[in-house]
PDB file of N, CA and C in Angstrom:
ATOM      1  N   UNK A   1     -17.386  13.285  -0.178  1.00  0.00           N
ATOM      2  CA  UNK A   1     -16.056  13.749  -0.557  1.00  0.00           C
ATOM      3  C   UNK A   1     -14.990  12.725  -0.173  1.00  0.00           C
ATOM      4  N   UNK A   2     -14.957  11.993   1.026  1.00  0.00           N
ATOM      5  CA  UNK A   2     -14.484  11.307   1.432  1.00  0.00           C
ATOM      6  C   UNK A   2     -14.491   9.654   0.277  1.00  0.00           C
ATOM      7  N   UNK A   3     -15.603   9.527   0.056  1.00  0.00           N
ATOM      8  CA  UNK A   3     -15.277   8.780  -0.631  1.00  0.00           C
ATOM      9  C   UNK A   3     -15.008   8.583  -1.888  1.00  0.00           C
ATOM     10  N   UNK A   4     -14.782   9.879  -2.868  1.00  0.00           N
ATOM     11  CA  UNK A   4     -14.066   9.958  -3.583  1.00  0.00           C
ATOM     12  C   UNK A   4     -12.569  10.100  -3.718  1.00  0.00           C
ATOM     13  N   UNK A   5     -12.181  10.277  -2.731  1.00  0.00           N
ATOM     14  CA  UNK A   5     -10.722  10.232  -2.081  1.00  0.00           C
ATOM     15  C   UNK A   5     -10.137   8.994  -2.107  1.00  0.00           C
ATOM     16  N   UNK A   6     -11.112   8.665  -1.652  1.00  0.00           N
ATOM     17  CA  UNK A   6     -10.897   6.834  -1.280  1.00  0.00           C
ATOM     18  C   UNK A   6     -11.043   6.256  -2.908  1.00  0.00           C
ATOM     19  N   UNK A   7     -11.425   6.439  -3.471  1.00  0.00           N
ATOM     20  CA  UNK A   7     -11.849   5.939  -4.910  1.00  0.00           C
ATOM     21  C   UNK A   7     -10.693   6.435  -5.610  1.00  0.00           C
ATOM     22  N   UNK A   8     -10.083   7.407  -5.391  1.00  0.00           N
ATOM     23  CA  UNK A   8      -8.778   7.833  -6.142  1.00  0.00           C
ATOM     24  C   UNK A   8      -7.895   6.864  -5.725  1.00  0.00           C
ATOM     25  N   UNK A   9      -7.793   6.958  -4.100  1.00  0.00           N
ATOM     26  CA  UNK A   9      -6.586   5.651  -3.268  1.00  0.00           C
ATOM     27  C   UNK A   9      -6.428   4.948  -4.392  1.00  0.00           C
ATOM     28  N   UNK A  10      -8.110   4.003  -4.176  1.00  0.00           N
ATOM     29  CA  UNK A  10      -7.946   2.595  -4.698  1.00  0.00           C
ATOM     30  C   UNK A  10      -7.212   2.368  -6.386  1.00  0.00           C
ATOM     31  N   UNK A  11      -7.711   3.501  -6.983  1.00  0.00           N
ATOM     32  CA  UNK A  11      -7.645   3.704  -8.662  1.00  0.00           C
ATOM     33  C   UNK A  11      -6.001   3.324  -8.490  1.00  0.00           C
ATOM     34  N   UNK A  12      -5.352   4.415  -7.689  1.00  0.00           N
ATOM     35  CA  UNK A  12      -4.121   4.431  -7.700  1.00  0.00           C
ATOM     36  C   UNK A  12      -3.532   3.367  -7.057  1.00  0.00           C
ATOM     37  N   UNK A  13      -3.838   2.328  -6.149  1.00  0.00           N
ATOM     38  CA  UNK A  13      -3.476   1.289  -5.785  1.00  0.00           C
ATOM     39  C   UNK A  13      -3.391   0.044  -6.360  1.00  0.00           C
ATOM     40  N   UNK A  14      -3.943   0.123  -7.047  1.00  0.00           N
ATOM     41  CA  UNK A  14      -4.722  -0.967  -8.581  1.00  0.00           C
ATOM     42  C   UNK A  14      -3.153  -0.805  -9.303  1.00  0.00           C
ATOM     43  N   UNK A  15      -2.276   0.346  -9.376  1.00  0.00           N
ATOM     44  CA  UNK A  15      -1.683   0.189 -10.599  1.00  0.00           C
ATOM     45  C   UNK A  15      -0.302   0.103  -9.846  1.00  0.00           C
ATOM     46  N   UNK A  16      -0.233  -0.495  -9.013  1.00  0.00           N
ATOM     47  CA  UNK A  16       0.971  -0.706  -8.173  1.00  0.00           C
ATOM     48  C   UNK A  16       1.453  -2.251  -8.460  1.00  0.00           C
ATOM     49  N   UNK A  17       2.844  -2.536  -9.045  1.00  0.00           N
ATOM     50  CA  UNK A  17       2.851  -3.720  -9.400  1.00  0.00           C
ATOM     51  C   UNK A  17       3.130  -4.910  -8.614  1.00  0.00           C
ATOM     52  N   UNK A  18       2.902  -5.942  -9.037  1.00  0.00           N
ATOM     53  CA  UNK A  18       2.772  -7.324  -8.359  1.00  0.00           C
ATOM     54  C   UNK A  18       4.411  -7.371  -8.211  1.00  0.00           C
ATOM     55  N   UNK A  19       4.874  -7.740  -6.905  1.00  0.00           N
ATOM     56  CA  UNK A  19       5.945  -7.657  -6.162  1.00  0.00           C
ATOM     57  C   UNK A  19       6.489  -6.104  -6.194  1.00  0.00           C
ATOM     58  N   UNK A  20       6.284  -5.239  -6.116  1.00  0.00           N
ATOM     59  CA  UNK A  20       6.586  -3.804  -5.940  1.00  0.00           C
ATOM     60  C   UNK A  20       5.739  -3.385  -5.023  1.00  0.00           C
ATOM     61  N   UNK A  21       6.143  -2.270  -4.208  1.00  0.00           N
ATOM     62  CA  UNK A  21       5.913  -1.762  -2.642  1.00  0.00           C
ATOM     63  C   UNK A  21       5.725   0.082  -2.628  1.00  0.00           C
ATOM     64  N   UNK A  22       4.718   0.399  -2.235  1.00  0.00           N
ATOM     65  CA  UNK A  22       4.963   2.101  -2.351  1.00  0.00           C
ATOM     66  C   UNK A  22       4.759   1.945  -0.819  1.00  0.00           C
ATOM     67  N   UNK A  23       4.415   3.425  -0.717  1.00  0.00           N
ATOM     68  CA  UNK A  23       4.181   4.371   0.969  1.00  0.00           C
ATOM     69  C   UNK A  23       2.625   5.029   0.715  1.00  0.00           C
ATOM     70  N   UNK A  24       2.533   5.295   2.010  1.00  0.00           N
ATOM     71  CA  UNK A  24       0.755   5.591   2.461  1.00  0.00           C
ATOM     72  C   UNK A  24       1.260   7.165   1.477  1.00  0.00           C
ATOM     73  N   UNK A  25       2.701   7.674   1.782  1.00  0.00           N
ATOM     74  CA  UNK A  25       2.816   9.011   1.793  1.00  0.00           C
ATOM     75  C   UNK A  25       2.943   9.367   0.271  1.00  0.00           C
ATOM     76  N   UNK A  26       3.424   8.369  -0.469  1.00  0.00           N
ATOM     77  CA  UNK A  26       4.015   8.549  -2.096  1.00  0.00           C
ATOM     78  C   UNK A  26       2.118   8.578  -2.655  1.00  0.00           C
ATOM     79  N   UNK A  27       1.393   7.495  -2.056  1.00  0.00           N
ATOM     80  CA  UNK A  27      -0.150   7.704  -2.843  1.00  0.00           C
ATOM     81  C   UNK A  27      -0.419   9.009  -2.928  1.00  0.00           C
ATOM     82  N   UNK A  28      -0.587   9.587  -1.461  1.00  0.00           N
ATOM     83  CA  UNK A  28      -1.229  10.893  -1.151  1.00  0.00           C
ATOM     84  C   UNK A  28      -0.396  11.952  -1.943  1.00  0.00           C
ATOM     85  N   UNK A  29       0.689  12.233  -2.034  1.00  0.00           N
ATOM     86  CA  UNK A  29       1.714  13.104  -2.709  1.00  0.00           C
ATOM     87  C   UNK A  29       1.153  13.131  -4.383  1.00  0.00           C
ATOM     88  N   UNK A  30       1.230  11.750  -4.993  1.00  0.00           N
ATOM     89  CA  UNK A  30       0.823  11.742  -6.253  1.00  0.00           C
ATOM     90  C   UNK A  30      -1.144  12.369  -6.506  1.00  0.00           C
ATOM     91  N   UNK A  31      -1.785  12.152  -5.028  1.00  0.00           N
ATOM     92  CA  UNK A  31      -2.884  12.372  -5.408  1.00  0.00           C
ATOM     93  C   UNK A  31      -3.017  13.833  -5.047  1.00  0.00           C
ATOM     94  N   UNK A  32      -2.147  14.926  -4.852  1.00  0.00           N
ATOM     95  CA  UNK A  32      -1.939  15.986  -4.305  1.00  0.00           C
ATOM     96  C   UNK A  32      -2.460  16.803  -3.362  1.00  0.00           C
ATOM     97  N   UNK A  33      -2.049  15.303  -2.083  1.00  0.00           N
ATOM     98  CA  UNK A  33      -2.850  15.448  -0.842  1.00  0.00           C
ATOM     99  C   UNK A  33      -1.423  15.317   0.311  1.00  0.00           C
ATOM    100  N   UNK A  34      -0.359  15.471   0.041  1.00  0.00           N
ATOM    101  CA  UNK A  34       0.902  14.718   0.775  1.00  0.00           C
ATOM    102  C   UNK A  34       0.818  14.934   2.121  1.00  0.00           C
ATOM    103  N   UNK A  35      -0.324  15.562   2.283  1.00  0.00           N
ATOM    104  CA  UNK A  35      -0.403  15.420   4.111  1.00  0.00           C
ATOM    105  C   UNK A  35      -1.131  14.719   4.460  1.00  0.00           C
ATOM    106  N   UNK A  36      -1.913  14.165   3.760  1.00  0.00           N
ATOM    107  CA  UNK A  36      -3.238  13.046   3.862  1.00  0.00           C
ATOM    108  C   UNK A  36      -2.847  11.437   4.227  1.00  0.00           C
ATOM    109  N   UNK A  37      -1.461  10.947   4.234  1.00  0.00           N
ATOM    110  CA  UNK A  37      -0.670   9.901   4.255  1.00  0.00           C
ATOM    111  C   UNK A  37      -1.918   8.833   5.170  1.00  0.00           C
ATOM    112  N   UNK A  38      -2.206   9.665   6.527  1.00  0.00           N
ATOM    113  CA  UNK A  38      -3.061   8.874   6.996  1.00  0.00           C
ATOM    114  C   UNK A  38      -4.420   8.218   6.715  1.00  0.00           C
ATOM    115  N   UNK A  39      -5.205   9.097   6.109  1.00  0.00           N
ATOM    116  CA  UNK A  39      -6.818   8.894   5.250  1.00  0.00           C
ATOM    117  C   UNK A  39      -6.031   7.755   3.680  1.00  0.00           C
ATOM    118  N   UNK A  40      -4.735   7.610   3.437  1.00  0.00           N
ATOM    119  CA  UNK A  40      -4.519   6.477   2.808  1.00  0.00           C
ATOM    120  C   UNK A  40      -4.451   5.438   3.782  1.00  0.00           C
ATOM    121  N   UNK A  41      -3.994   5.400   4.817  1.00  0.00           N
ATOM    122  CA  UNK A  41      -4.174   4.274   5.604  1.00  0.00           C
ATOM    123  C   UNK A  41      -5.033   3.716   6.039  1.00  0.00           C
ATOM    124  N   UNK A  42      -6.317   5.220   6.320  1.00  0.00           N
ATOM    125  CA  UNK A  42      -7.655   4.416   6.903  1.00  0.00           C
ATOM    126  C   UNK A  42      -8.324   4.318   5.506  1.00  0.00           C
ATOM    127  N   UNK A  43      -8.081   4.310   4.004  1.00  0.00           N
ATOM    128  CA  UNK A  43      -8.897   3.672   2.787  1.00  0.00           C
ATOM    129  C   UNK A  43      -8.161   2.171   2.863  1.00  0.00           C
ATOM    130  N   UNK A  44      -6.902   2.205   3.417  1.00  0.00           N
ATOM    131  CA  UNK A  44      -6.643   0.563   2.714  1.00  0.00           C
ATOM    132  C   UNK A  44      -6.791  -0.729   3.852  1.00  0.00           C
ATOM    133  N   UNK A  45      -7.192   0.478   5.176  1.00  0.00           N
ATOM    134  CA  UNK A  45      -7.776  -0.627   6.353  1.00  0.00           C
ATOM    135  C   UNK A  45      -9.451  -0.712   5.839  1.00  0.00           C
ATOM    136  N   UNK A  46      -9.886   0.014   4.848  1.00  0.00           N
ATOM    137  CA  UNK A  46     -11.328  -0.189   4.406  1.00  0.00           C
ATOM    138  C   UNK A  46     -11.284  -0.485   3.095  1.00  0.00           C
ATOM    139  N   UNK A  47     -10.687  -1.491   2.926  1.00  0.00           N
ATOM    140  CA  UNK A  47     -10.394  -1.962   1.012  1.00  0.00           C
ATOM    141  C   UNK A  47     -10.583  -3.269   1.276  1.00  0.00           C
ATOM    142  N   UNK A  48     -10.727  -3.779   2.142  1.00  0.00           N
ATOM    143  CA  UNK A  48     -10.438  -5.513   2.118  1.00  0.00           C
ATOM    144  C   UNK A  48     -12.197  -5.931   1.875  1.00  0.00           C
ATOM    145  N   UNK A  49     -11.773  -6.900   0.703  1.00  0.00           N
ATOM    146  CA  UNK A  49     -13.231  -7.308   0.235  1.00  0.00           C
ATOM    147  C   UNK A  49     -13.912  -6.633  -0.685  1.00  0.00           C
ATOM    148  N   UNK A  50     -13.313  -5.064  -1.589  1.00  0.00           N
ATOM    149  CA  UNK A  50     -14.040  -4.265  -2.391  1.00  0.00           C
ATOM    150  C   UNK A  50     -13.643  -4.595  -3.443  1.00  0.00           C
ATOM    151  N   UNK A  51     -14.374  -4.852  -4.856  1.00  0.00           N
ATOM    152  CA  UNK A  51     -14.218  -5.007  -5.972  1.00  0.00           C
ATOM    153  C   UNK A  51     -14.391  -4.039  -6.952  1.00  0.00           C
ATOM    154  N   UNK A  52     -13.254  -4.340  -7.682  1.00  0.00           N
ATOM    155  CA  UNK A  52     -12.097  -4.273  -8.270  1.00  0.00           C
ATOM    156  C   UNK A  52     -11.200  -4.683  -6.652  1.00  0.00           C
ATOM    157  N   UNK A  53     -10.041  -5.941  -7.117  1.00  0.00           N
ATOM    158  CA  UNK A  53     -10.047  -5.988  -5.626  1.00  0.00           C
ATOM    159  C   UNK A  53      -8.561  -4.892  -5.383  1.00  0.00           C
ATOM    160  N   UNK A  54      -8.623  -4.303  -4.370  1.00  0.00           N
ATOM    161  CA  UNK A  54      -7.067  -3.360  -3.991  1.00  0.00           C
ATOM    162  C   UNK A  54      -6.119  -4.314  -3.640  1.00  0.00           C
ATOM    163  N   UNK A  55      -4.787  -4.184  -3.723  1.00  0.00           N
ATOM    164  CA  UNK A  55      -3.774  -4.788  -3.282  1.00  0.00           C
ATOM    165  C   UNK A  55      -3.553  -3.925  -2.001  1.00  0.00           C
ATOM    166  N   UNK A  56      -4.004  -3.797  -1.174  1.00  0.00           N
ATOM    167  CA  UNK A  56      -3.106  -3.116   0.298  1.00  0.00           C
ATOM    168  C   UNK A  56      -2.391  -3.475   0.565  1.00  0.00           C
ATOM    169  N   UNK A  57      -1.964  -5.046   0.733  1.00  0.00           N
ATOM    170  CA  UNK A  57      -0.784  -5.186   1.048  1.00  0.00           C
ATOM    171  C   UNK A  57       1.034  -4.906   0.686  1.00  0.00           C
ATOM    172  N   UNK A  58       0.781  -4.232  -0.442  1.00  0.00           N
ATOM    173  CA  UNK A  58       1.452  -3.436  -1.491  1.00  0.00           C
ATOM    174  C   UNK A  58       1.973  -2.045  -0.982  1.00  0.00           C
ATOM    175  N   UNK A  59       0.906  -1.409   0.276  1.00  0.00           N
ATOM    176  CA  UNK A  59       1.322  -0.542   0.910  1.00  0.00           C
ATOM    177  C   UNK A  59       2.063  -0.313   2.306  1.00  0.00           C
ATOM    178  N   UNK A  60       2.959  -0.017   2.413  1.00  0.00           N
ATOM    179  CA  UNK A  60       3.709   0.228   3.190  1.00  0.00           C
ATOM    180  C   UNK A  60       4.406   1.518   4.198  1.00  0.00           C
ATOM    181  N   UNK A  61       4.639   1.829   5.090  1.00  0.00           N
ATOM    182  CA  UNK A  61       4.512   3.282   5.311  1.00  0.00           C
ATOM    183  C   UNK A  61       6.163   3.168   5.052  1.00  0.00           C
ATOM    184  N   UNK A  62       7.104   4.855   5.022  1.00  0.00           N
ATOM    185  CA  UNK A  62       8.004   4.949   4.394  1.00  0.00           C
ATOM    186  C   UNK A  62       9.022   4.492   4.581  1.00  0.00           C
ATOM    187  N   UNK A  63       9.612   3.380   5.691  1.00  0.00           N
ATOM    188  CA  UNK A  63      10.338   2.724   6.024  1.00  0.00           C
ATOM    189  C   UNK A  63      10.420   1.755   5.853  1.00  0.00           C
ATOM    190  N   UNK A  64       9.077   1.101   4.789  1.00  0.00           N
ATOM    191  CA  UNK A  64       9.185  -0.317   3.946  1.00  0.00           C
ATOM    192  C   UNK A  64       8.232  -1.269   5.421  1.00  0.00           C
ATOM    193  N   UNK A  65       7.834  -0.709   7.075  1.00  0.00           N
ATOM    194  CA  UNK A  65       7.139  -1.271   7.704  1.00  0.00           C
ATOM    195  C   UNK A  65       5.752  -1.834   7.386  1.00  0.00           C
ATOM    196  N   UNK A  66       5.438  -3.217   7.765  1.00  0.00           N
ATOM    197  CA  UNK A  66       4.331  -3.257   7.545  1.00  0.00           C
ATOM    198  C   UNK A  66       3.486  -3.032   8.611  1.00  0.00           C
ATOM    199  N   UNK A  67       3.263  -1.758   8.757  1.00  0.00           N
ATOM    200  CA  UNK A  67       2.205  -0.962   9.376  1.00  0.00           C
ATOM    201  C   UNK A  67       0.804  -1.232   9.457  1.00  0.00           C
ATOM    202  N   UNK A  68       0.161  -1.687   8.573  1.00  0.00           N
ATOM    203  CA  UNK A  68      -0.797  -1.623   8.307  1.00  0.00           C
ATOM    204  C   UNK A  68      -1.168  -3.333   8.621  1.00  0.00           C
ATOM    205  N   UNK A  69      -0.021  -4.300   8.343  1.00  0.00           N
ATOM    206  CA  UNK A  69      -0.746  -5.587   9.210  1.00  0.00           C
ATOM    207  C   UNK A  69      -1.665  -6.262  10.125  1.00  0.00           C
ATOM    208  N   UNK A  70      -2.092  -5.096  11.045  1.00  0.00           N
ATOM    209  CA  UNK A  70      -2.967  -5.684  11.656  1.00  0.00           C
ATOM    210  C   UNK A  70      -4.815  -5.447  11.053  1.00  0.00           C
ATOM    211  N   UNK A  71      -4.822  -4.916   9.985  1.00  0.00           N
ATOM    212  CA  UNK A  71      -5.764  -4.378   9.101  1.00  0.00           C
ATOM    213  C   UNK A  71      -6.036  -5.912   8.442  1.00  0.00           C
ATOM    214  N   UNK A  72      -4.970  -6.762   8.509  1.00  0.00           N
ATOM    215  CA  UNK A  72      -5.456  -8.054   7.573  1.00  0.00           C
ATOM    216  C   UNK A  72      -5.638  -9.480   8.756  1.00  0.00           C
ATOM    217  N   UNK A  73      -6.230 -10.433   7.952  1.00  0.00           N
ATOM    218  CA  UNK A  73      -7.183 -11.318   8.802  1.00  0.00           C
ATOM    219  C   UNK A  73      -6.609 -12.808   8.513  1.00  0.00           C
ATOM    220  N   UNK A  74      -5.829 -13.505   8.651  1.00  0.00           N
ATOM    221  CA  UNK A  74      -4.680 -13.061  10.195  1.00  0.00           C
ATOM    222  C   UNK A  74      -3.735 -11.545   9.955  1.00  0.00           C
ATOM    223  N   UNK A  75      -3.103 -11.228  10.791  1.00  0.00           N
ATOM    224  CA  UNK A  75      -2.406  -9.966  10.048  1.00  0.00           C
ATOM    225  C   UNK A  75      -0.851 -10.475   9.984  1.00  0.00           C
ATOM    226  N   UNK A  76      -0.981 -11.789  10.162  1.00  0.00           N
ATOM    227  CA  UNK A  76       0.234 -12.484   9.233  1.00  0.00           C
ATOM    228  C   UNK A  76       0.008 -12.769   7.470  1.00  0.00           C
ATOM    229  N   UNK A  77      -1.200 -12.553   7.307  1.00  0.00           N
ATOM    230  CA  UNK A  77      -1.910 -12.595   5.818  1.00  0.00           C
ATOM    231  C   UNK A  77      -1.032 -11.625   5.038  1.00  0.00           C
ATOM    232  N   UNK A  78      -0.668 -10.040   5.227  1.00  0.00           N
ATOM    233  CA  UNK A  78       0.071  -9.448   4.917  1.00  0.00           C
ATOM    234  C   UNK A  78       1.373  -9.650   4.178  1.00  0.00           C
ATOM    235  N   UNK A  79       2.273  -9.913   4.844  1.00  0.00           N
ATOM    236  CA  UNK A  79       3.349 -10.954   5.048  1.00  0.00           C
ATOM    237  C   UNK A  79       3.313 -11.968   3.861  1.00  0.00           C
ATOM    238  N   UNK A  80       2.368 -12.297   4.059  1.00  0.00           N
ATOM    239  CA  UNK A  80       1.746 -13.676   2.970  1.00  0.00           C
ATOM    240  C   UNK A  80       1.840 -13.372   1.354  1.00  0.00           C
ATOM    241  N   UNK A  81       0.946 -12.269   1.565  1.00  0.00           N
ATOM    242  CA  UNK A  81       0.806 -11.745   0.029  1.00  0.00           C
ATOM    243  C   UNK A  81       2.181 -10.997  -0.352  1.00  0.00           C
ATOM    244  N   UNK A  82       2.603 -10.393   0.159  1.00  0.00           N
ATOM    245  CA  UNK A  82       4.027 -10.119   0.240  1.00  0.00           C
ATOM    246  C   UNK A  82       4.776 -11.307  -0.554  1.00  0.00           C
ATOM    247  N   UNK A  83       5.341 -12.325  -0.094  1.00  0.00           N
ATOM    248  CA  UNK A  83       6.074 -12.994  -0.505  1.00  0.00           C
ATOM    249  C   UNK A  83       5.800 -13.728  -1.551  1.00  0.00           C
ATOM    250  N   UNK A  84       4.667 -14.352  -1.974  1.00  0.00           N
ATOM    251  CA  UNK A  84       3.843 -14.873  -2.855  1.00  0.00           C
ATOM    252  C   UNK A  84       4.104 -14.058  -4.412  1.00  0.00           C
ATOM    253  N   UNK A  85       4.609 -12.401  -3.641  1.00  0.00           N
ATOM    254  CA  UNK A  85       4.677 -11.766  -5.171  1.00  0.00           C
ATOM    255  C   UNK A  85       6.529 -11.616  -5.212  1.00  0.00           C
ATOM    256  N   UNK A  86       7.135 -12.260  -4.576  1.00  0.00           N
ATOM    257  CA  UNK A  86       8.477 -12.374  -4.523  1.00  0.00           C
ATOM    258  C   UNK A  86       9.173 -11.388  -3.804  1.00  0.00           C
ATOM    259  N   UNK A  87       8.570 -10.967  -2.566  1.00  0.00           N
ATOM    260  CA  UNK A  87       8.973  -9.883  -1.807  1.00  0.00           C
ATOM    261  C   UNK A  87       8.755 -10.144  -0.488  1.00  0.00           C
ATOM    262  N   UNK A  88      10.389 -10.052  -0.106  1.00  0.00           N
ATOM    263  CA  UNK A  88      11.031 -10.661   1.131  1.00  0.00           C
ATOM    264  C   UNK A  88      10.690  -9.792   2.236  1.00  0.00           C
ATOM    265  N   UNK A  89       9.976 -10.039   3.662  1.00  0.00           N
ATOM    266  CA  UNK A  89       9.938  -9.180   4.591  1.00  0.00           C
ATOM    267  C   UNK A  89      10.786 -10.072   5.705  1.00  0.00           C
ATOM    268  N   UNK A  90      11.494  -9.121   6.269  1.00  0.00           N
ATOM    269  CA  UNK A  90      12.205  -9.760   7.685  1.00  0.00           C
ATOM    270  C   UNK A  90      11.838  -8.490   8.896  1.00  0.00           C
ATOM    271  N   UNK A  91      11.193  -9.323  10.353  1.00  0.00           N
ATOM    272  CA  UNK A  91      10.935  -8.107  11.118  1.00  0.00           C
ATOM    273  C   UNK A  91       9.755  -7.393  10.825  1.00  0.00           C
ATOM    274  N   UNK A  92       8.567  -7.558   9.937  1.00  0.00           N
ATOM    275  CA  UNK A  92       8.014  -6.785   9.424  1.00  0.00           C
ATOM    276  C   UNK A  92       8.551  -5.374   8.920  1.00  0.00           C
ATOM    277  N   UNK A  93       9.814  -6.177   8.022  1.00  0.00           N
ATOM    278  CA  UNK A  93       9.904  -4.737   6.889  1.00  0.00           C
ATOM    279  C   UNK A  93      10.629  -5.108   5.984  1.00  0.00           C
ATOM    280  N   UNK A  94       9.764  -4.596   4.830  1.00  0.00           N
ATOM    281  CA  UNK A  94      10.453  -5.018   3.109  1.00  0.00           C
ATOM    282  C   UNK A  94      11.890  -4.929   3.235  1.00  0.00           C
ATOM    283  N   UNK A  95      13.038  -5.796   3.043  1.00  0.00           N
ATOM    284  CA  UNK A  95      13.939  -5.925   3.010  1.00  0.00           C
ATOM    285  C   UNK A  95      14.823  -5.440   1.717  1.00  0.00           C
ATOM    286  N   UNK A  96      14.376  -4.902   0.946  1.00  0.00           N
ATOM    287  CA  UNK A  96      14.893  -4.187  -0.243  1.00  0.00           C
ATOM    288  C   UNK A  96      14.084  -3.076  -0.822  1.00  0.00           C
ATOM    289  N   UNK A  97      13.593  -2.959   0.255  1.00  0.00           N
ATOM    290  CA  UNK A  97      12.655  -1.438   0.074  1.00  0.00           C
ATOM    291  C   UNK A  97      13.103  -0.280  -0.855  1.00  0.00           C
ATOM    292  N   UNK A  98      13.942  -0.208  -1.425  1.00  0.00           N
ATOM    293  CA  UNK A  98      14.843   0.993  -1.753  1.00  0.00           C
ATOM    294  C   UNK A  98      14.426   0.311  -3.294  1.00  0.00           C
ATOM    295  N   UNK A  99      14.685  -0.664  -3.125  1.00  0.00           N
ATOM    296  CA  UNK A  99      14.758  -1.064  -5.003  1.00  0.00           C
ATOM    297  C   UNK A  99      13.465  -1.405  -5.635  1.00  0.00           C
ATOM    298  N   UNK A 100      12.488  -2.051  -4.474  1.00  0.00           N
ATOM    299  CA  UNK A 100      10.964  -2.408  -4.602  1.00  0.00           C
ATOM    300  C   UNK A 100      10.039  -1.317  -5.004  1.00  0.00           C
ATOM    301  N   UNK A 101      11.121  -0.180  -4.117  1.00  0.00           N
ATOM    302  CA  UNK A 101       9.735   1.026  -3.667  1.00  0.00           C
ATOM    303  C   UNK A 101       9.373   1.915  -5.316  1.00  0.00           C
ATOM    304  N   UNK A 102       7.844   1.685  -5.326  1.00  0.00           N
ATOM    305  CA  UNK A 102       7.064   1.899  -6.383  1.00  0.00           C
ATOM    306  C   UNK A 102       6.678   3.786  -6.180  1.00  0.00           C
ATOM    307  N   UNK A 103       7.602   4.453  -7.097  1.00  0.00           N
ATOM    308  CA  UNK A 103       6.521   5.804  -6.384  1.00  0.00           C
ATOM    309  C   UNK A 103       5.820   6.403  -8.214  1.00  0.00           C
ATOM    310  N   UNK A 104       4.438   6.331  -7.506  1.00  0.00           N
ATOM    311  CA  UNK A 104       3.633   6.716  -8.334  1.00  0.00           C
ATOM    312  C   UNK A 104       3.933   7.976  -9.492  1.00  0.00           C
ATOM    313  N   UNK A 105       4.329   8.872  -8.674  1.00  0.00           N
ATOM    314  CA  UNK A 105       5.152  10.581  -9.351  1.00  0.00           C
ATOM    315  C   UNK A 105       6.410  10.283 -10.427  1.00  0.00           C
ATOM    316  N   UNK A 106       6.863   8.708 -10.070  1.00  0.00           N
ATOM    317  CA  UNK A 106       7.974   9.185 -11.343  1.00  0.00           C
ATOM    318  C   UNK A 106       7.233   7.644 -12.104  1.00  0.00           C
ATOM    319  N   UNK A 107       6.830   6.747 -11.781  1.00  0.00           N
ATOM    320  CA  UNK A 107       6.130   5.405 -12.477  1.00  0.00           C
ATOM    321  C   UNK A 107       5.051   5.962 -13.641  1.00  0.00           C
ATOM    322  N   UNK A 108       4.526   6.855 -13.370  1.00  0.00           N
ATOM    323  CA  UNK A 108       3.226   6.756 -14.233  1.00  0.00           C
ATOM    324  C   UNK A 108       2.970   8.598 -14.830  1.00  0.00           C
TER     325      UNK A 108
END
């Protein structure tokens, strides 16, 4: 069961766009789990290396923090992919979070 959960995450993480940013909490909400915020966090600390590949770094918890950084290898890697897609972090946190932030419920 669990890992069909996780297989939804990823489905839904896949369609998150290159330089755009959601929340652990907006996945789970759209997957009509909105209390589950965390079991999105522990699928995208277990996404690195699975094909079809996930963007985790795309996820963010709801304050635009990158929370989940130490999940990546360096967990300055994060950060990395971040900016690469034209998205500025200062402090570890999306700096235009408000305009970036991708929510699945009204996108798709």
């Amino acid at each position: 069961m669990e890992t069909d959960f996780y297989n939804q995450i990823y489905d839904l993480v896949r369609l998150v766009p290159s330089g755009r940013v959601t929340s652990y909490g907006a996945i789970a909400k759209a997957l009509g789990a909105a209390k589950s915020s965390r079991m999105v966090g522990f699928a995208m600390s277990a996404s690195h290396g699975l094909l079809p590949y996930v963007p985790a770094h795309r996820v963010v918890n709801h304050k635009g923090l990158l929370t989940g950084k130490f999940h990546f290898h360096p967990p300055e890697r994060m950060e990395q992919l971040l900016a690469q897609e034209g998205v500025a972090v200062v402090n570890d946190q999306v700096t235009d979070f408000k305009n970036l932030f991708w929510d699945p419920q009204q996108e798709l």
